[in-house]
Protein backbone atom coordinates (compact mmCIF):
# COMPACT_ATOMS: atom_id res chain seq x y z
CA UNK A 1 43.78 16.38 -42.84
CA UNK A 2 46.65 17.59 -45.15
CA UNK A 3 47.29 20.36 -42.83
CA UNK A 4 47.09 18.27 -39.90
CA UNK A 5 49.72 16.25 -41.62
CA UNK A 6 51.83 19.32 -42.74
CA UNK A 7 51.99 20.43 -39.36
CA UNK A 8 53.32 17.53 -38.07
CA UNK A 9 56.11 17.15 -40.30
CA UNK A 10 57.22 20.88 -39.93
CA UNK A 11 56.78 20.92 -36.21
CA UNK A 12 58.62 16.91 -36.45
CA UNK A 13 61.32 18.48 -39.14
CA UNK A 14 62.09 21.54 -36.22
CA UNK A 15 62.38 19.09 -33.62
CA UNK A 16 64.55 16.52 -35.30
CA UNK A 17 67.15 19.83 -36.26
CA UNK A 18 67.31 20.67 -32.94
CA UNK A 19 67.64 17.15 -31.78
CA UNK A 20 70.88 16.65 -34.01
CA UNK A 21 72.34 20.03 -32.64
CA UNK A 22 72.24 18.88 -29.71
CA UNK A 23 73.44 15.32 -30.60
CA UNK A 24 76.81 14.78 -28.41
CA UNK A 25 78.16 11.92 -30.25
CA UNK A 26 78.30 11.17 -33.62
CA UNK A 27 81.32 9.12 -34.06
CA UNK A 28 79.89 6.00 -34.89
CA UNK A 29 78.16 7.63 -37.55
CA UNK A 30 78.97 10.40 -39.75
CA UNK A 31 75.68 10.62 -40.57
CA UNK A 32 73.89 11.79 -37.80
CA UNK A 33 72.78 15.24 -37.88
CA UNK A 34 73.11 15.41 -41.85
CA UNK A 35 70.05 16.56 -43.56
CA UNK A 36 69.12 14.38 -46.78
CA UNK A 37 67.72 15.17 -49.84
CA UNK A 38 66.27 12.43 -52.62
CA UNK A 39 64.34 12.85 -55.92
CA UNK A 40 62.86 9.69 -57.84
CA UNK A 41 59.96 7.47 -59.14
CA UNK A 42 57.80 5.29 -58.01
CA UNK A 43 54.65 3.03 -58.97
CA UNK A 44 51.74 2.28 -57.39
CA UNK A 45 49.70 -0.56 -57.24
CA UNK A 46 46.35 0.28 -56.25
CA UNK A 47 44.63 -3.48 -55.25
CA UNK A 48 41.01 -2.48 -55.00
CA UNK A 49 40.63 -0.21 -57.85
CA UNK A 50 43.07 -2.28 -59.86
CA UNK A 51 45.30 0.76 -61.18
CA UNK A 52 48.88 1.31 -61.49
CA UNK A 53 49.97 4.58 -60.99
CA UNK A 54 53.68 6.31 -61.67
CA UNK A 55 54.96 9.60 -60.15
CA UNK A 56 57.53 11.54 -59.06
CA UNK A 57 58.99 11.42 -55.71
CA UNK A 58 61.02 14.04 -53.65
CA UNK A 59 61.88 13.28 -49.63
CA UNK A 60 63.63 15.40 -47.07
CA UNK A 61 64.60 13.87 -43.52
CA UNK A 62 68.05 13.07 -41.35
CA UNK A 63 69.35 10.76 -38.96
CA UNK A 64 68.12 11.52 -35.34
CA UNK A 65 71.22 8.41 -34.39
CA UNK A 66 72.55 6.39 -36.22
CA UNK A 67 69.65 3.34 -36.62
CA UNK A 68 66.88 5.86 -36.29
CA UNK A 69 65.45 9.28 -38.46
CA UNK A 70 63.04 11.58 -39.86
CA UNK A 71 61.95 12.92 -43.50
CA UNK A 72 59.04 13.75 -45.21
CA UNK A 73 57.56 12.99 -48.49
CA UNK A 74 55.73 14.54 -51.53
CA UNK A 75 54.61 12.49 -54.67
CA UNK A 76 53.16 14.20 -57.39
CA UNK A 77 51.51 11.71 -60.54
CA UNK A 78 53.09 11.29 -63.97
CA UNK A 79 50.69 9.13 -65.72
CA UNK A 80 47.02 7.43 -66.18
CA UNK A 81 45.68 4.23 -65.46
CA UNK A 82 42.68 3.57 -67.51
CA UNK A 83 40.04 -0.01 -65.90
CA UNK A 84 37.19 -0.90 -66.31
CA UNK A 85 35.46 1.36 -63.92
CA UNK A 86 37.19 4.22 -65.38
CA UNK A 87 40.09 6.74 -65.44
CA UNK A 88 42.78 7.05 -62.20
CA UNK A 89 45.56 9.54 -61.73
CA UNK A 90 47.53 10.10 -58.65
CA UNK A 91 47.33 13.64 -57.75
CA UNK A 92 49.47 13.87 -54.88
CA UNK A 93 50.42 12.41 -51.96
CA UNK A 94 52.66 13.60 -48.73
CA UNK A 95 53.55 11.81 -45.47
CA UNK A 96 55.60 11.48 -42.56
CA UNK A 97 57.99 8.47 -41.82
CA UNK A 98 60.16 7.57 -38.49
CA UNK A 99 62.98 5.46 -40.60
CA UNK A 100 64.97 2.96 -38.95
CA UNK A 101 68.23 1.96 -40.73
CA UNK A 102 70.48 -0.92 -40.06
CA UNK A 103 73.88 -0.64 -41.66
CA UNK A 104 75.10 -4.43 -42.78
CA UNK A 105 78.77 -2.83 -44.73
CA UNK A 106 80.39 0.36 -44.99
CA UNK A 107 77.89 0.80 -48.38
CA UNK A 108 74.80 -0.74 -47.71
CA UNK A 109 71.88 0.14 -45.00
CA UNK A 110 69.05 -1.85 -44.67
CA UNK A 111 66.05 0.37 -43.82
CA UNK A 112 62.18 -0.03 -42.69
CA UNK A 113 59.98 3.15 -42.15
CA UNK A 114 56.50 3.77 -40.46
CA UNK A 115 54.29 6.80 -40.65
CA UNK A 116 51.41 7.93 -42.04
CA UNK A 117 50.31 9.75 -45.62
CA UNK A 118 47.73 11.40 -47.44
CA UNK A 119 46.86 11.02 -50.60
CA UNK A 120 45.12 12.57 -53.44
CA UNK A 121 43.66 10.16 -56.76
CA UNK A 122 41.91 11.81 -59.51
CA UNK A 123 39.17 9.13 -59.47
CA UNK A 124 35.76 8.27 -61.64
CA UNK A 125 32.76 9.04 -59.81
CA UNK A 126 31.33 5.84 -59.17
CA UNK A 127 34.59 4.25 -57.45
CA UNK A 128 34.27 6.66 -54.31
CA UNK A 129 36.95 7.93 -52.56
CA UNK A 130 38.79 4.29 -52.77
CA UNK A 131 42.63 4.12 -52.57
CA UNK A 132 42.88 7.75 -50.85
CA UNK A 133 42.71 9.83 -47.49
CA UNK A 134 44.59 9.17 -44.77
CA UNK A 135 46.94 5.72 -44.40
CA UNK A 136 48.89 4.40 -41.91
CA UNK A 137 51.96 3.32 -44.01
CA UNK A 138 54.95 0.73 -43.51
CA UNK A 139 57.69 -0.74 -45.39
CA UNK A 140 61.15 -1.98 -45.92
CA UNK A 141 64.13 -1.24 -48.24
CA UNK A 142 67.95 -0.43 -48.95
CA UNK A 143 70.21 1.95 -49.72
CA UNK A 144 73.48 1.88 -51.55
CA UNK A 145 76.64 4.87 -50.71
CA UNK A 146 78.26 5.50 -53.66
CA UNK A 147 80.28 7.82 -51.09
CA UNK A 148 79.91 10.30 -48.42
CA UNK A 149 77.60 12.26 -50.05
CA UNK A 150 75.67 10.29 -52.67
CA UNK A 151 73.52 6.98 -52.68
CA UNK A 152 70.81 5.19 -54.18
CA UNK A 153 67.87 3.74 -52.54
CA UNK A 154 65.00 1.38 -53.32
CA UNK A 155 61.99 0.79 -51.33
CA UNK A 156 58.97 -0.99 -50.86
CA UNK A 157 55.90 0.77 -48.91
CA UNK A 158 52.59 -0.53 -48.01
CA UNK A 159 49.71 2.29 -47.24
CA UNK A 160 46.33 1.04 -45.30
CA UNK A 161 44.09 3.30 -45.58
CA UNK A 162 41.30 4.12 -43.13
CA UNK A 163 37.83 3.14 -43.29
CA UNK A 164 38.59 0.01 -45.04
CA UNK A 165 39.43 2.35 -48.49
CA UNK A 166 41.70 -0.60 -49.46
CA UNK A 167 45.77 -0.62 -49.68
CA UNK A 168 48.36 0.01 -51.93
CA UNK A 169 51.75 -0.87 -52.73
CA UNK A 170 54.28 1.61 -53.97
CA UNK A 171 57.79 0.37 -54.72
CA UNK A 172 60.40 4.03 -55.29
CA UNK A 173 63.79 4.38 -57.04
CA UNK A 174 65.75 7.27 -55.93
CA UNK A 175 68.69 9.25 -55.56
CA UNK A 176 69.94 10.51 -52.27
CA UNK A 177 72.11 13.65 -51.63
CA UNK A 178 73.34 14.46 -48.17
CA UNK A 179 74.24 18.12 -46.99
């Protein structure tokens, strides 16, 4: 499934480059057609298995127009969550968002993404493969331009995971870099 997922976002990254060549207008937004970088943290609450999990966060997309993009995601754990059925640790997790963005001043963009993830949790035996897998995931956040290059962003995500493996909710801090 992580390949599956991969695939998508490389053969989604190559089409959203070629989709901003091609892009005719861009002077609403100067934006559009920028590539993105962002590193930061995140925790995540796991609701069935009752853990909270930190990690690091790094995402790479760009604006398709100016209310709609692209970017991928990689998480990678940073710490243990100890319950009463045992130890949990994120090992990774990667997805692939369509972001919508809806700029309310010159600084600030309000911003809600759907897509779907996959994620890896060092879990105890008897819990099963709660909390991981595949998700269909969905949230909403903001981001703040320091300028035309720079901004911070916070955001809420929910993940749903298939089979009925539970949900989690994962709010990230970051720091965004344009190209």
């Amino acid at each position: 499934m992580k390949t599956l997922i991969l695939a998508a976002a490389s053969a989604l990254t190559l089409g959203t480059f070629a989709s901003a060549a091609l892009a005719q207008d861009t002077s609403n937004n100067a934006d559009v057609g920028r590539v993105y970088g962002s590193i930061g943290v995140q925790g995540q609450d796991n609701h069935k298995t009752n853990s909270n999990l930190g990690s690091v966060n790094a995402r790479v997309g760009t604006k398709i127009t100016q209310h709609f993009g692209v970017e991928g995601e990689a998480a990678f754990g940073t710490n243990d969550d100890t319950t009463a059925a045992g130890k949990y640790r994120l090992t990774n997790k990667v997805g692939v968002y369509g972001v919508g963005y809806l700029p309310v001043s010159s600084n600030i963009d309000l911003l809600g993404r759907v897509g779907v993830s996959d994620t890896d949790l060092k879990a105890p035996a008897a819990a099963g493969k709660l909390e991981q897998g595949t998700a269909v995931d969905y949230g909403v956040g903001a981001q703040y331009h320091f300028n035309g290059d720079y901004a911070a962003r916070l955001d809420y995500t929910k993940s749903d995971f298939q089979n009925h493996k539970g949900t989690t909710g994962t709010t990230s801090v970051s720091l965004v870099k344009k190209f």
